[in-house]
PDB file of N, CA and C in Angstrom:
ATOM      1  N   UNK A   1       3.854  19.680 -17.469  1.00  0.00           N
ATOM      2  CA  UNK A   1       4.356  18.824 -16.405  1.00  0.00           C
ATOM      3  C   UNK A   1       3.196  18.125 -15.721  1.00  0.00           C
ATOM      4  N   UNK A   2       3.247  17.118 -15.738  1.00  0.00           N
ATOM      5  CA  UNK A   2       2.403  16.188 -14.921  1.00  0.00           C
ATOM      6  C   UNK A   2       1.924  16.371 -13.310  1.00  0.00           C
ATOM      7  N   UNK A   3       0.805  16.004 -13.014  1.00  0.00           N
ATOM      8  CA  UNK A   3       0.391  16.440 -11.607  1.00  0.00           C
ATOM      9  C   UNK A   3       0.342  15.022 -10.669  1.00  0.00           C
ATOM     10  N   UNK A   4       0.852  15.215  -9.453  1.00  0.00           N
ATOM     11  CA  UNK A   4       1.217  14.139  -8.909  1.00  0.00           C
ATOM     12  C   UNK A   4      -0.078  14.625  -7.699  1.00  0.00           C
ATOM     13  N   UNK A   5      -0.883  13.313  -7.833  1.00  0.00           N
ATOM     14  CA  UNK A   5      -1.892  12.792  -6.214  1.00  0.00           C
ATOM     15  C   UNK A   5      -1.600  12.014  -5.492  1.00  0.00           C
ATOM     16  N   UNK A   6      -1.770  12.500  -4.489  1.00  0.00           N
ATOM     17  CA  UNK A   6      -2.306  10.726  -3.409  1.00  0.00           C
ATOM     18  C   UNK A   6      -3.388  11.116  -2.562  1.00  0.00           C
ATOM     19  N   UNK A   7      -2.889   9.459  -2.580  1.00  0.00           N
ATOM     20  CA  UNK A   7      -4.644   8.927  -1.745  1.00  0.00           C
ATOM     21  C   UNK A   7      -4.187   8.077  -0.627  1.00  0.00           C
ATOM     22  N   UNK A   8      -4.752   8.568   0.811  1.00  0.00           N
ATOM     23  CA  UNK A   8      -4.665   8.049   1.702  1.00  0.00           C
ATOM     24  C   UNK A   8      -5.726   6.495   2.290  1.00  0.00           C
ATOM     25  N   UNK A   9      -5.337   6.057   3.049  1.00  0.00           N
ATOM     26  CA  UNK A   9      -6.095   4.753   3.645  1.00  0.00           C
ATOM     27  C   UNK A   9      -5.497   4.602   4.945  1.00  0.00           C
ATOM     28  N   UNK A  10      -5.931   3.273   5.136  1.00  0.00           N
ATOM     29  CA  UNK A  10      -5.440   3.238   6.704  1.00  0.00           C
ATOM     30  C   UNK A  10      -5.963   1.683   7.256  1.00  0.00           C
ATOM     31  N   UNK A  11      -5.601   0.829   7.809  1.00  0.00           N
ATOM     32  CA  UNK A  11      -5.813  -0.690   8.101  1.00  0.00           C
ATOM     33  C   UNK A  11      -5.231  -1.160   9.002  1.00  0.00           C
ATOM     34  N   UNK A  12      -6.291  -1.371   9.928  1.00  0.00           N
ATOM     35  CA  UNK A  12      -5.501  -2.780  10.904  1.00  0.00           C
ATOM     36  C   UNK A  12      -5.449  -4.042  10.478  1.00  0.00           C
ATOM     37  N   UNK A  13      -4.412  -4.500  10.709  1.00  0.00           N
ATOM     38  CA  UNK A  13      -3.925  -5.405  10.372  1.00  0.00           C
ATOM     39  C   UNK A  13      -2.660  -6.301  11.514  1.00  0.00           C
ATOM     40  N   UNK A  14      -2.606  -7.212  11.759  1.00  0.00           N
ATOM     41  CA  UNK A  14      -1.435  -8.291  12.344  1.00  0.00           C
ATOM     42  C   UNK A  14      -0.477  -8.480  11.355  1.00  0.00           C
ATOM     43  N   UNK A  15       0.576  -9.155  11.766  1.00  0.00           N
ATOM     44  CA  UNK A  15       1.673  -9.408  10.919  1.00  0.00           C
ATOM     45  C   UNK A  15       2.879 -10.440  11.879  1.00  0.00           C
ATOM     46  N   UNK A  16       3.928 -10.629  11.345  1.00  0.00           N
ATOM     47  CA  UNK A  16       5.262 -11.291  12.104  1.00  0.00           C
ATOM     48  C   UNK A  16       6.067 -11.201  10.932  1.00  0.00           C
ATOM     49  N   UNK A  17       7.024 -10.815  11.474  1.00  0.00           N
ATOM     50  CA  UNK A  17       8.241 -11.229  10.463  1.00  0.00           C
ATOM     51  C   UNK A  17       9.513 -12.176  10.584  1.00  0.00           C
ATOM     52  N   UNK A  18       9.016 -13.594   9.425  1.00  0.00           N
ATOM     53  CA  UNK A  18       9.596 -15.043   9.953  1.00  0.00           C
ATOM     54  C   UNK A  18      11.324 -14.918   9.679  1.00  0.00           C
ATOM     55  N   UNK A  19      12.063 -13.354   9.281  1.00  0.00           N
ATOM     56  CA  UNK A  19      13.085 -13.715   9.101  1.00  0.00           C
ATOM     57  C   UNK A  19      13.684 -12.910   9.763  1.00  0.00           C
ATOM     58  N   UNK A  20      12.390 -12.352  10.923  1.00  0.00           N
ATOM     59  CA  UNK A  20      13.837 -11.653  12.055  1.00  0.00           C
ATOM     60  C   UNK A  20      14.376 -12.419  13.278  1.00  0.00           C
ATOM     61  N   UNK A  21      15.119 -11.809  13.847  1.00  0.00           N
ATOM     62  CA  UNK A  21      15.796 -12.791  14.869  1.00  0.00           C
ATOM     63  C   UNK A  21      14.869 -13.150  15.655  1.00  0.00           C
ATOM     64  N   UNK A  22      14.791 -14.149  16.545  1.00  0.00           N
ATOM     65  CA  UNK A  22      14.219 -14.898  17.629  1.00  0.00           C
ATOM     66  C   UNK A  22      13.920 -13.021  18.616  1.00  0.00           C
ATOM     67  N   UNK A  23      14.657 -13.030  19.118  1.00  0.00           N
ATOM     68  CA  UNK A  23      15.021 -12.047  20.532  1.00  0.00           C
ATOM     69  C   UNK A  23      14.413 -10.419  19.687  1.00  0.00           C
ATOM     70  N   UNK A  24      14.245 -10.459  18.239  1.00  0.00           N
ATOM     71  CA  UNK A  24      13.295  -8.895  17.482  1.00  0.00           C
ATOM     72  C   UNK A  24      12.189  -8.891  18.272  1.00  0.00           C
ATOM     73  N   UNK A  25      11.358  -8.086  18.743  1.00  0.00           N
ATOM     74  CA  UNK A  25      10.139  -7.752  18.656  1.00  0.00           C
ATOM     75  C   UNK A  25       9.523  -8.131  17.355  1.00  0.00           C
ATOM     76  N   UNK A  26       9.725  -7.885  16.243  1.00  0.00           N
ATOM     77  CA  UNK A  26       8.534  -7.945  14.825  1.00  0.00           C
ATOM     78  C   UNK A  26       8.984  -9.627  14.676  1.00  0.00           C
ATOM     79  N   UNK A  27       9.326 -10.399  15.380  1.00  0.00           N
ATOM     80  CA  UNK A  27       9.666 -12.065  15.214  1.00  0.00           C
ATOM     81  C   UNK A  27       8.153 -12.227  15.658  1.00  0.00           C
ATOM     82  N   UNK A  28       7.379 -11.777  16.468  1.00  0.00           N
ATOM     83  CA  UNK A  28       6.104 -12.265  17.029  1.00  0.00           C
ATOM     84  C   UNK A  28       5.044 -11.527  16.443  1.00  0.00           C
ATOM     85  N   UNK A  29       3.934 -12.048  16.614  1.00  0.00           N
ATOM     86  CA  UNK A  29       2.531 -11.844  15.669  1.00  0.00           C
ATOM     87  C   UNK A  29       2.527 -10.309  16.977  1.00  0.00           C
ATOM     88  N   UNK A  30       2.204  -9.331  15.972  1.00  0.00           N
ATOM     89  CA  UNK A  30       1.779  -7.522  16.516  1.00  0.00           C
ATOM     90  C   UNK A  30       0.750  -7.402  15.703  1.00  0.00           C
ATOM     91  N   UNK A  31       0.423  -6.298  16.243  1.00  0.00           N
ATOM     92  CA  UNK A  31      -0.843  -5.049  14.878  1.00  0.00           C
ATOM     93  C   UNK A  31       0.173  -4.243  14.943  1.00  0.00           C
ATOM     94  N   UNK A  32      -0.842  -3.515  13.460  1.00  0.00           N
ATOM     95  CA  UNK A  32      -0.450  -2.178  13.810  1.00  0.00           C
ATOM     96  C   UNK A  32      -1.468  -1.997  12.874  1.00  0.00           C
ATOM     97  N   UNK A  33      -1.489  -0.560  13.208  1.00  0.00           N
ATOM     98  CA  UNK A  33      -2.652   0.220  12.256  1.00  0.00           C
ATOM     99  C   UNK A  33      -1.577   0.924  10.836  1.00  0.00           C
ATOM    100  N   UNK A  34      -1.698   0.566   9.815  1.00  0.00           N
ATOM    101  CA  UNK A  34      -1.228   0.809   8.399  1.00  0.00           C
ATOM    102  C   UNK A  34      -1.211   1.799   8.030  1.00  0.00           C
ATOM    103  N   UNK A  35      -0.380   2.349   7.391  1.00  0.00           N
ATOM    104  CA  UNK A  35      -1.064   3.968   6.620  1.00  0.00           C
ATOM    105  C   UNK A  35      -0.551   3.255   5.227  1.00  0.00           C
ATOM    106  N   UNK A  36      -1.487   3.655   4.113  1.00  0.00           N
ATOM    107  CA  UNK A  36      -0.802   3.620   2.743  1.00  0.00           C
ATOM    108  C   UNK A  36      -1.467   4.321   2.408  1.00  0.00           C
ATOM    109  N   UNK A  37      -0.140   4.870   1.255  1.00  0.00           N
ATOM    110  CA  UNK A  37      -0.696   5.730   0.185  1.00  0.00           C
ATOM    111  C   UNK A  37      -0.593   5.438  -0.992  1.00  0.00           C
ATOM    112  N   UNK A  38      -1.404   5.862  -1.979  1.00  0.00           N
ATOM    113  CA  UNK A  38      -1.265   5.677  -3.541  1.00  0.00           C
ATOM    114  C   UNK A  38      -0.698   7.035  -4.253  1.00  0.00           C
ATOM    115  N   UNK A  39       0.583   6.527  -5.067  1.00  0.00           N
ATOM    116  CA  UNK A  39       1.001   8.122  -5.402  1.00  0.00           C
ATOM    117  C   UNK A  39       0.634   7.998  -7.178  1.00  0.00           C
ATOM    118  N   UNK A  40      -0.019   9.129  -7.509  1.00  0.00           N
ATOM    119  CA  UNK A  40      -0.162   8.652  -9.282  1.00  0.00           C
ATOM    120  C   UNK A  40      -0.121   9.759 -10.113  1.00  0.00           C
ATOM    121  N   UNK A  41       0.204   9.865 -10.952  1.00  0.00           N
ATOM    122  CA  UNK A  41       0.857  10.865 -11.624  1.00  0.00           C
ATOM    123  C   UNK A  41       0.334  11.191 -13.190  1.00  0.00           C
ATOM    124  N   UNK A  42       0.153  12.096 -13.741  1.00  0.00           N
ATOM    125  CA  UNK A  42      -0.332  12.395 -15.250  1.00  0.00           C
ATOM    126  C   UNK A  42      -0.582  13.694 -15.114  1.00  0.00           C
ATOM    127  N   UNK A  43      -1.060  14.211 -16.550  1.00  0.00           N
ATOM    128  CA  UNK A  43      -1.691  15.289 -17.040  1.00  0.00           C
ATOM    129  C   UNK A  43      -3.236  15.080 -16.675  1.00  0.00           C
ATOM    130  N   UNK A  44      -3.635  16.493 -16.386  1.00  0.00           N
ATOM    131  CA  UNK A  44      -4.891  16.599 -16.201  1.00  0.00           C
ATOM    132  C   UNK A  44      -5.376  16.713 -17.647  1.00  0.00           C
ATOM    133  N   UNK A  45      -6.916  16.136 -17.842  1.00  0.00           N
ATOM    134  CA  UNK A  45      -7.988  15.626 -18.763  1.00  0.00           C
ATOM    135  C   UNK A  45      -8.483  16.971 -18.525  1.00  0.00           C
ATOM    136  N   UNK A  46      -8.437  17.596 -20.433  1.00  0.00           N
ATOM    137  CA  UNK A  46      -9.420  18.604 -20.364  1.00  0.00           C
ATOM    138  C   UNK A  46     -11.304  18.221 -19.839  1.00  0.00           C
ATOM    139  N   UNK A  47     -11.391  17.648 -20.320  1.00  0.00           N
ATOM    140  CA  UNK A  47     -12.453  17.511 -20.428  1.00  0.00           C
ATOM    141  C   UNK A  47     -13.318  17.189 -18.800  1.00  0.00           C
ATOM    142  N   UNK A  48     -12.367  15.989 -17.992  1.00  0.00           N
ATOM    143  CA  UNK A  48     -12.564  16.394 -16.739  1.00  0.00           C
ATOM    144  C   UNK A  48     -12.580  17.496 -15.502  1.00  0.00           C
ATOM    145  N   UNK A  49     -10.820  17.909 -15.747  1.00  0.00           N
ATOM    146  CA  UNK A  49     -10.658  18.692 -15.075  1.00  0.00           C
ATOM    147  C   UNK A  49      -9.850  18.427 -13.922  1.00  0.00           C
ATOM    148  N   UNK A  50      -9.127  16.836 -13.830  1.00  0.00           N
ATOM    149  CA  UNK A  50      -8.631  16.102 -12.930  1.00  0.00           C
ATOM    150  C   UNK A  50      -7.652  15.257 -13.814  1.00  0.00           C
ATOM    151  N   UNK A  51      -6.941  14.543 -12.511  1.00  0.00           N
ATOM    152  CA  UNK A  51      -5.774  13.624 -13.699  1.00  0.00           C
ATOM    153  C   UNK A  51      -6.983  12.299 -13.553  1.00  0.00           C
ATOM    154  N   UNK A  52      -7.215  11.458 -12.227  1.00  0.00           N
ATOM    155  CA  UNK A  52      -8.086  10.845 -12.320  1.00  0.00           C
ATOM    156  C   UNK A  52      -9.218  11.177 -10.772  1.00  0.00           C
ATOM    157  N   UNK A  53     -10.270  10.905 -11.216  1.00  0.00           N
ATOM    158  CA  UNK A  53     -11.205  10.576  -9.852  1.00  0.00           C
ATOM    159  C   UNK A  53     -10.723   9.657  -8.649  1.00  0.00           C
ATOM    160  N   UNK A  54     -10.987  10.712  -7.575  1.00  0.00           N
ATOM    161  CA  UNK A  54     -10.679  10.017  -6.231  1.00  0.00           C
ATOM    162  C   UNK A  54     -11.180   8.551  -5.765  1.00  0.00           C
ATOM    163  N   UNK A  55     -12.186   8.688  -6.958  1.00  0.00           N
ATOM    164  CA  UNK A  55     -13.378   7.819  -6.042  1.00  0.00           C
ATOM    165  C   UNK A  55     -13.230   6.243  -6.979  1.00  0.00           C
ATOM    166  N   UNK A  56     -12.567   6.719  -8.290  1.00  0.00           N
ATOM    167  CA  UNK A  56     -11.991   5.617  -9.202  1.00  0.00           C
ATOM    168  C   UNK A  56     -10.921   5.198  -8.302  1.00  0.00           C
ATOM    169  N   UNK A  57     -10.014   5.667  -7.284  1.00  0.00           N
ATOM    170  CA  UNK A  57      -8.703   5.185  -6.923  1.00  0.00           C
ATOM    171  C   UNK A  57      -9.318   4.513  -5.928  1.00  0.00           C
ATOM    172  N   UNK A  58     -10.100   4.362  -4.993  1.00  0.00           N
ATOM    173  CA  UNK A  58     -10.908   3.654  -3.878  1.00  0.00           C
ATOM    174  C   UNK A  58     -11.531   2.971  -4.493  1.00  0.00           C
ATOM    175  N   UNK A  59     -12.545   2.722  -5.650  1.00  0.00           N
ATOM    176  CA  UNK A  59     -13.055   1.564  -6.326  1.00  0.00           C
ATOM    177  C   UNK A  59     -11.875   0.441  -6.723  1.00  0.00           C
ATOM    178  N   UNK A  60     -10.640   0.598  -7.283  1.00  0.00           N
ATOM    179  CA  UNK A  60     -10.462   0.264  -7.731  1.00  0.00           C
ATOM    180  C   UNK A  60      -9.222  -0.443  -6.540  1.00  0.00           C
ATOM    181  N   UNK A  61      -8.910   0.176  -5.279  1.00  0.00           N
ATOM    182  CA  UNK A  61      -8.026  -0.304  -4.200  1.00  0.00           C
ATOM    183  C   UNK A  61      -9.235  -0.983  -3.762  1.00  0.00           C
ATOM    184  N   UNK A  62     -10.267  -0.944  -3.585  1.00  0.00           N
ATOM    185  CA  UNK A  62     -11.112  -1.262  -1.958  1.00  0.00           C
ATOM    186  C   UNK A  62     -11.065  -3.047  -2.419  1.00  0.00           C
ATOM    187  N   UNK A  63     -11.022  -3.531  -2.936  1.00  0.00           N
ATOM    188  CA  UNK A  63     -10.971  -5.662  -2.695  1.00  0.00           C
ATOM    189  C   UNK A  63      -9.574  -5.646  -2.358  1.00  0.00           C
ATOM    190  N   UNK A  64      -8.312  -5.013  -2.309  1.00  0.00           N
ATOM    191  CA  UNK A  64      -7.214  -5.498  -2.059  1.00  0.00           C
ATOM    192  C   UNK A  64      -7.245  -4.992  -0.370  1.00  0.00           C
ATOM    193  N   UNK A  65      -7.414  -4.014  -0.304  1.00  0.00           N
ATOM    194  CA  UNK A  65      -7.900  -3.450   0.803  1.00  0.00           C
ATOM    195  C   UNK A  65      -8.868  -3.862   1.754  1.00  0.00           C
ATOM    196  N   UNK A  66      -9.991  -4.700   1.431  1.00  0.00           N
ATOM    197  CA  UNK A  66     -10.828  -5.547   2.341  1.00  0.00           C
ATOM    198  C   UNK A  66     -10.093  -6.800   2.634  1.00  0.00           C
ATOM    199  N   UNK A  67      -9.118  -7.082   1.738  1.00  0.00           N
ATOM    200  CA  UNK A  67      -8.408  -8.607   2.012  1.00  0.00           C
ATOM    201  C   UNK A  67      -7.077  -8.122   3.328  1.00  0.00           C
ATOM    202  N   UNK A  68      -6.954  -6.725   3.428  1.00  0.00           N
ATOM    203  CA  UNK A  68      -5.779  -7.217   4.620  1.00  0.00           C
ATOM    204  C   UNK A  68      -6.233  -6.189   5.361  1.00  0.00           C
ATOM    205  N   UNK A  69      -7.669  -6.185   5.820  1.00  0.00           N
ATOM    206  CA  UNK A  69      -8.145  -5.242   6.506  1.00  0.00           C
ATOM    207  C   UNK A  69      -8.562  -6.006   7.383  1.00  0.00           C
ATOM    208  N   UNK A  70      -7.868  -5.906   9.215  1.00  0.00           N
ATOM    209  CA  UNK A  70      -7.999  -6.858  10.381  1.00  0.00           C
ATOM    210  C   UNK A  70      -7.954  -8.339   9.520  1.00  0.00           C
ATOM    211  N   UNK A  71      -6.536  -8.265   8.991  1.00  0.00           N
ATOM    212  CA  UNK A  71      -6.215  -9.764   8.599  1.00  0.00           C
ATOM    213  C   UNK A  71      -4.567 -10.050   9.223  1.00  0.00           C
ATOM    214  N   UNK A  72      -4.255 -11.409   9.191  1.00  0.00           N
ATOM    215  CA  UNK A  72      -2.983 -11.547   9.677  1.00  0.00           C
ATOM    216  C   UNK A  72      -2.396 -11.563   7.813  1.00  0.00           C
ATOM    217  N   UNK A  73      -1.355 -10.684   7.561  1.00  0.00           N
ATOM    218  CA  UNK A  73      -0.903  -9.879   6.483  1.00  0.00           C
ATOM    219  C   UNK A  73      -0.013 -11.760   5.712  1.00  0.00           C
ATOM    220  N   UNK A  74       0.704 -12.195   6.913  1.00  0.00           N
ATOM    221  CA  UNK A  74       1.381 -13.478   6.927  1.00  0.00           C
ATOM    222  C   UNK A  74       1.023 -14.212   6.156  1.00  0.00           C
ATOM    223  N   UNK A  75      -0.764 -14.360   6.168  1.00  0.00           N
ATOM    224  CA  UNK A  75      -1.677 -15.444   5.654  1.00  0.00           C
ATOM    225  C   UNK A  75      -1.987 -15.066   4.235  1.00  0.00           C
ATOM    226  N   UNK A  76      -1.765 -13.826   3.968  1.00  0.00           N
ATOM    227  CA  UNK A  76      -2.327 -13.371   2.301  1.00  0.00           C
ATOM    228  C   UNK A  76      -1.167 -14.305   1.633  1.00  0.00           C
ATOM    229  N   UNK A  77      -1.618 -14.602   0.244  1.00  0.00           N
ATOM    230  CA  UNK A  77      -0.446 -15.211  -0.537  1.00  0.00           C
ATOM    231  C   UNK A  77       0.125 -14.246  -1.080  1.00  0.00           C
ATOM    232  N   UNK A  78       1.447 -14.437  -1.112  1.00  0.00           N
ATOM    233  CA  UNK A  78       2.690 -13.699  -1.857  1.00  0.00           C
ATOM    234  C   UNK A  78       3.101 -12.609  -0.356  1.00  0.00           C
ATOM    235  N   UNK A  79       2.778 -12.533   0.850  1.00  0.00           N
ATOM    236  CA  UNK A  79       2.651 -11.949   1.824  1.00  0.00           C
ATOM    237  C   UNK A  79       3.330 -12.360   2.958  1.00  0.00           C
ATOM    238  N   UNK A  80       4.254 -13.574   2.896  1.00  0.00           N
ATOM    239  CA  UNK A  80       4.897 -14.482   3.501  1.00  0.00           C
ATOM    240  C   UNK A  80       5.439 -13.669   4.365  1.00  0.00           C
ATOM    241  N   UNK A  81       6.112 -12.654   3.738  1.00  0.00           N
ATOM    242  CA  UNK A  81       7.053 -11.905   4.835  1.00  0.00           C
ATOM    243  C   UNK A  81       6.978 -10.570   4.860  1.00  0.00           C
ATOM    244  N   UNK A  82       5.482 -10.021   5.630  1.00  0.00           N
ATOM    245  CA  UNK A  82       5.449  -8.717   5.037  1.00  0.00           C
ATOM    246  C   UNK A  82       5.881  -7.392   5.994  1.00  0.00           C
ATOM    247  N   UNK A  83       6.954  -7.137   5.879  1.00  0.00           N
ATOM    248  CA  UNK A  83       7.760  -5.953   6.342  1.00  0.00           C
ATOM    249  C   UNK A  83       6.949  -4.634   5.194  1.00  0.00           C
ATOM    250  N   UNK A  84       7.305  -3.641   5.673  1.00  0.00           N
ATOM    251  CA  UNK A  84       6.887  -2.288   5.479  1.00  0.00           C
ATOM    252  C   UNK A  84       6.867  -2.531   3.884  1.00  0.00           C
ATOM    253  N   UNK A  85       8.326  -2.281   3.625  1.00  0.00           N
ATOM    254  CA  UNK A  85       8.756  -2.849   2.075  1.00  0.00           C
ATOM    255  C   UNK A  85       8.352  -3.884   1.063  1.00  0.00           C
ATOM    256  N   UNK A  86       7.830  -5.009   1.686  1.00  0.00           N
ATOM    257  CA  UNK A  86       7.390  -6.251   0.964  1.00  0.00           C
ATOM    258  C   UNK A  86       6.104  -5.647   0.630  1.00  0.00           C
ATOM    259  N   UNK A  87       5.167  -5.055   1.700  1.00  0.00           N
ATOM    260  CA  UNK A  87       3.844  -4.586   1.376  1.00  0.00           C
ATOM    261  C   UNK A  87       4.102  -3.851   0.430  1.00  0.00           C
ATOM    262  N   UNK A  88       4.749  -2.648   0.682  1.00  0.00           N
ATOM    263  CA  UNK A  88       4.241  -1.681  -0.318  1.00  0.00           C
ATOM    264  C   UNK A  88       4.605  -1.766  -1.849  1.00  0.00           C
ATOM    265  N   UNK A  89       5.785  -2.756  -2.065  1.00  0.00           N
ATOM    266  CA  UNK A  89       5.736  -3.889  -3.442  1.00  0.00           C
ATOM    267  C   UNK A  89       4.484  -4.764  -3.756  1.00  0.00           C
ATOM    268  N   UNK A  90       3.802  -5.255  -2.680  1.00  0.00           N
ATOM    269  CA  UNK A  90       3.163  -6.166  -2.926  1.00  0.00           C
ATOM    270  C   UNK A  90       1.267  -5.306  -3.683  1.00  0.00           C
ATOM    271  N   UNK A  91       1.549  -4.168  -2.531  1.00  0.00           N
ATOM    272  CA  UNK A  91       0.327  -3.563  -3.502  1.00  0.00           C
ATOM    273  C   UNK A  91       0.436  -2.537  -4.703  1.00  0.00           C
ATOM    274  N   UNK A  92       1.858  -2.418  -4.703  1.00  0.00           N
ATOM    275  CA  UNK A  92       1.982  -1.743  -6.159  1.00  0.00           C
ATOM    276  C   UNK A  92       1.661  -2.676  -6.958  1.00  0.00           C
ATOM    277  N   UNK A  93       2.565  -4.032  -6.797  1.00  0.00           N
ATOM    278  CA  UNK A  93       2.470  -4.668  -8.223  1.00  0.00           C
ATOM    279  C   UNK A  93       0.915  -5.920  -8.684  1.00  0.00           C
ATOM    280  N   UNK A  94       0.114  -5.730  -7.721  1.00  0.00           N
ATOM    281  CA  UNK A  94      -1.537  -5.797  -7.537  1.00  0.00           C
ATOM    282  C   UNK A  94      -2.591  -4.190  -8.344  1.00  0.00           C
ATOM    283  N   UNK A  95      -1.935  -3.398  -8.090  1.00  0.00           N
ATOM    284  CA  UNK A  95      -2.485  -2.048  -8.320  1.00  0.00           C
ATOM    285  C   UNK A  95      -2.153  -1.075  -9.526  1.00  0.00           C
ATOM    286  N   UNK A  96      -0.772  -1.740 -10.178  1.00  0.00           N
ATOM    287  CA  UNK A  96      -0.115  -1.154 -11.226  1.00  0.00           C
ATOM    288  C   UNK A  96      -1.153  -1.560 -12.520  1.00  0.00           C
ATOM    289  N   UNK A  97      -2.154  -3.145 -12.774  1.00  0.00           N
ATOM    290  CA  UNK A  97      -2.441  -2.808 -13.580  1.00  0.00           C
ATOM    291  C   UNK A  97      -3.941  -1.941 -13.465  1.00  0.00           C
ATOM    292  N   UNK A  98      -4.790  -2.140 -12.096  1.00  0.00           N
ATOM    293  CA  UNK A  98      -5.793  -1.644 -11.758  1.00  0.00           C
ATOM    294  C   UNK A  98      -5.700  -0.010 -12.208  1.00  0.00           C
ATOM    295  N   UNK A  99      -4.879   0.491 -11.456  1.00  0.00           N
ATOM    296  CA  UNK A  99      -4.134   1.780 -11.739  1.00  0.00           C
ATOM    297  C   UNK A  99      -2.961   2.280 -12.606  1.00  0.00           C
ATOM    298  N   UNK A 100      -2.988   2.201 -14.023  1.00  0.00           N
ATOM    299  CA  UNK A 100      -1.745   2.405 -14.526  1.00  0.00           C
ATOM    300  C   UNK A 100      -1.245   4.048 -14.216  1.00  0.00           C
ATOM    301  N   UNK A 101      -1.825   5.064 -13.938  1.00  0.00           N
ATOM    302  CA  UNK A 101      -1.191   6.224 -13.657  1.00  0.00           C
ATOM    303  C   UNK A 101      -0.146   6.048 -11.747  1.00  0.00           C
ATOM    304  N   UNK A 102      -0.341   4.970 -11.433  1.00  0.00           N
ATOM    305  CA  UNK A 102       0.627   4.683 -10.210  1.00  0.00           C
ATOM    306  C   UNK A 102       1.855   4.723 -10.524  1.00  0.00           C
ATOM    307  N   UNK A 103       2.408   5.398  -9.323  1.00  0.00           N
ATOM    308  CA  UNK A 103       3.646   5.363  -9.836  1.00  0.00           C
ATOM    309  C   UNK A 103       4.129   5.137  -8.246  1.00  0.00           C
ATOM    310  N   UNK A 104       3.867   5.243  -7.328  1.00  0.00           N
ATOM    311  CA  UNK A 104       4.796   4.912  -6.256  1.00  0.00           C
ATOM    312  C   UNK A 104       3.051   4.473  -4.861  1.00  0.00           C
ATOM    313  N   UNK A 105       4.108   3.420  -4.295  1.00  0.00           N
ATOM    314  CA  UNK A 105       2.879   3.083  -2.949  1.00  0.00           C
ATOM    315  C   UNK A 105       3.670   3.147  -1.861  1.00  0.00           C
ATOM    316  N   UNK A 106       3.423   4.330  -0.623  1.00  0.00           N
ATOM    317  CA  UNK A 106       4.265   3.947   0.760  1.00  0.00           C
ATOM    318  C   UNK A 106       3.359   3.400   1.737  1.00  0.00           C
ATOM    319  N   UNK A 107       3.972   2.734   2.721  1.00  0.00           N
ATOM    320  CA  UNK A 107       3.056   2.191   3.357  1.00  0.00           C
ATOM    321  C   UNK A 107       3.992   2.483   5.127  1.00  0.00           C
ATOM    322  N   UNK A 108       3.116   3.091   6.086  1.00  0.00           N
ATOM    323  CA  UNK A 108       3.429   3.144   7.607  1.00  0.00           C
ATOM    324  C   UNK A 108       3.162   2.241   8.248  1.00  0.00           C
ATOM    325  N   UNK A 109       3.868   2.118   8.873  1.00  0.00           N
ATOM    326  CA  UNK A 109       3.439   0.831  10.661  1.00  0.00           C
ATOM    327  C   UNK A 109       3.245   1.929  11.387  1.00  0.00           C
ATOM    328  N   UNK A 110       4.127   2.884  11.837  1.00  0.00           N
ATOM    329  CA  UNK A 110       4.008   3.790  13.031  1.00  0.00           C
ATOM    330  C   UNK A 110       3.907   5.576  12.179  1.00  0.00           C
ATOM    331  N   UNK A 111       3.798   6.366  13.012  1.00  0.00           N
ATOM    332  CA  UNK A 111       3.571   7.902  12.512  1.00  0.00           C
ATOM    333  C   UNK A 111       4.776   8.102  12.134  1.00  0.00           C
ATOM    334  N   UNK A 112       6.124   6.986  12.778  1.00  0.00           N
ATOM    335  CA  UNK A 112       7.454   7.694  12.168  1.00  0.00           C
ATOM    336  C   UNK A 112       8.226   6.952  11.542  1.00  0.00           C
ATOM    337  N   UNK A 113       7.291   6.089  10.748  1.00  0.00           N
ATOM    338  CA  UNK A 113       8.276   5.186   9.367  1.00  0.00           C
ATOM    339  C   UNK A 113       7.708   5.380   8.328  1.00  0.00           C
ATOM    340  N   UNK A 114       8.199   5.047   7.515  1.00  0.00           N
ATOM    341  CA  UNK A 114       7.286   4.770   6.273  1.00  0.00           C
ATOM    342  C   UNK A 114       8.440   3.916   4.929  1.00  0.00           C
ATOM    343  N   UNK A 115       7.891   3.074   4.214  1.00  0.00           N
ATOM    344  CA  UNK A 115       8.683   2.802   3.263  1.00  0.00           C
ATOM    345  C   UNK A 115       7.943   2.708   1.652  1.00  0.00           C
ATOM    346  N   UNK A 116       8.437   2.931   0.425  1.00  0.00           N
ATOM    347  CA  UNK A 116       7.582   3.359  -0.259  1.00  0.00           C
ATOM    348  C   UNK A 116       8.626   2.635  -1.198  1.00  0.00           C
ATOM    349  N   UNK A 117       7.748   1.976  -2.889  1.00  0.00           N
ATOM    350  CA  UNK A 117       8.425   1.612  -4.109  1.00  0.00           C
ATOM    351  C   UNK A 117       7.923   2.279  -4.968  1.00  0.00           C
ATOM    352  N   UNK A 118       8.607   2.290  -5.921  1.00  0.00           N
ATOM    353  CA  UNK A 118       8.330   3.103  -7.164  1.00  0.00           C
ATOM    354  C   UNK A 118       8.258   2.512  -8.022  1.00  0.00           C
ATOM    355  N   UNK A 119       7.743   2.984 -10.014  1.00  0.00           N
ATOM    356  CA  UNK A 119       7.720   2.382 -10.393  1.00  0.00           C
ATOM    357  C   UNK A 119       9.362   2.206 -11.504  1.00  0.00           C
ATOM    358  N   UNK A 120       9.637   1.425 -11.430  1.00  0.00           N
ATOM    359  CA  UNK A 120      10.972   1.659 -12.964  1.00  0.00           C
ATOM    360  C   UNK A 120      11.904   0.969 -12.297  1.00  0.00           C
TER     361      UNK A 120
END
């Protein structure tokens, strides 16, 4: 059976979301500080001793990760409308081929949300 990791991060970042109502709160430019995670999954490598290196999953996130790090999220392309959900699509399907053992990305606004995609 396969061993499932994650890897934590964390980003400030601005945002708005152009398709909520006028009178929403998230209608106007906020921060928030981000949580995402990378969830990835396989058999551990005899030869390592790991499914993959921690430090391969941060090499290989950290340019997507400097691009919406204290950025307005709005302004990235393909980012038009980035709710919890749009993000955490938007860096799976950026990260799926970087990372093919990915299998799911959630991403927080606050300590008590989170929304997450998978892969399939």
């Amino acid at each position: 059976m396969p061993f499932v990791l994650t890897r934590r991060y964390g980003f400030t970042a601005r945002h708005f979301l152009p398709t909520a109502p006028a009178e929403h709160p998230s209608s106007r430019m906020h921060p928030h500080d981000f949580r995402v995670e990378l969830v990835v999954s396989g058999d551990v490598d005899p030869n390592t001793g790991w499914v993959i290196d921690y430090g391969e999953i941060d090499r290989r996130f950290e340019p997507l990760l400097s691009q919406m790090r204290d950025a307005v999220l709005n302004e990235i392309p393909g980012l038009d409308c980035p709710s919890s959900e749009n993000l955490a699509r938007f860096i799976f399907d950026r990260m799926k081929p970087e990372i093919p053992l990915l299998d799911e990305v959630r991403v927080g606004e606050t300590p008590d949300d989170q929304a997450a995609y998978r892969a399939g």
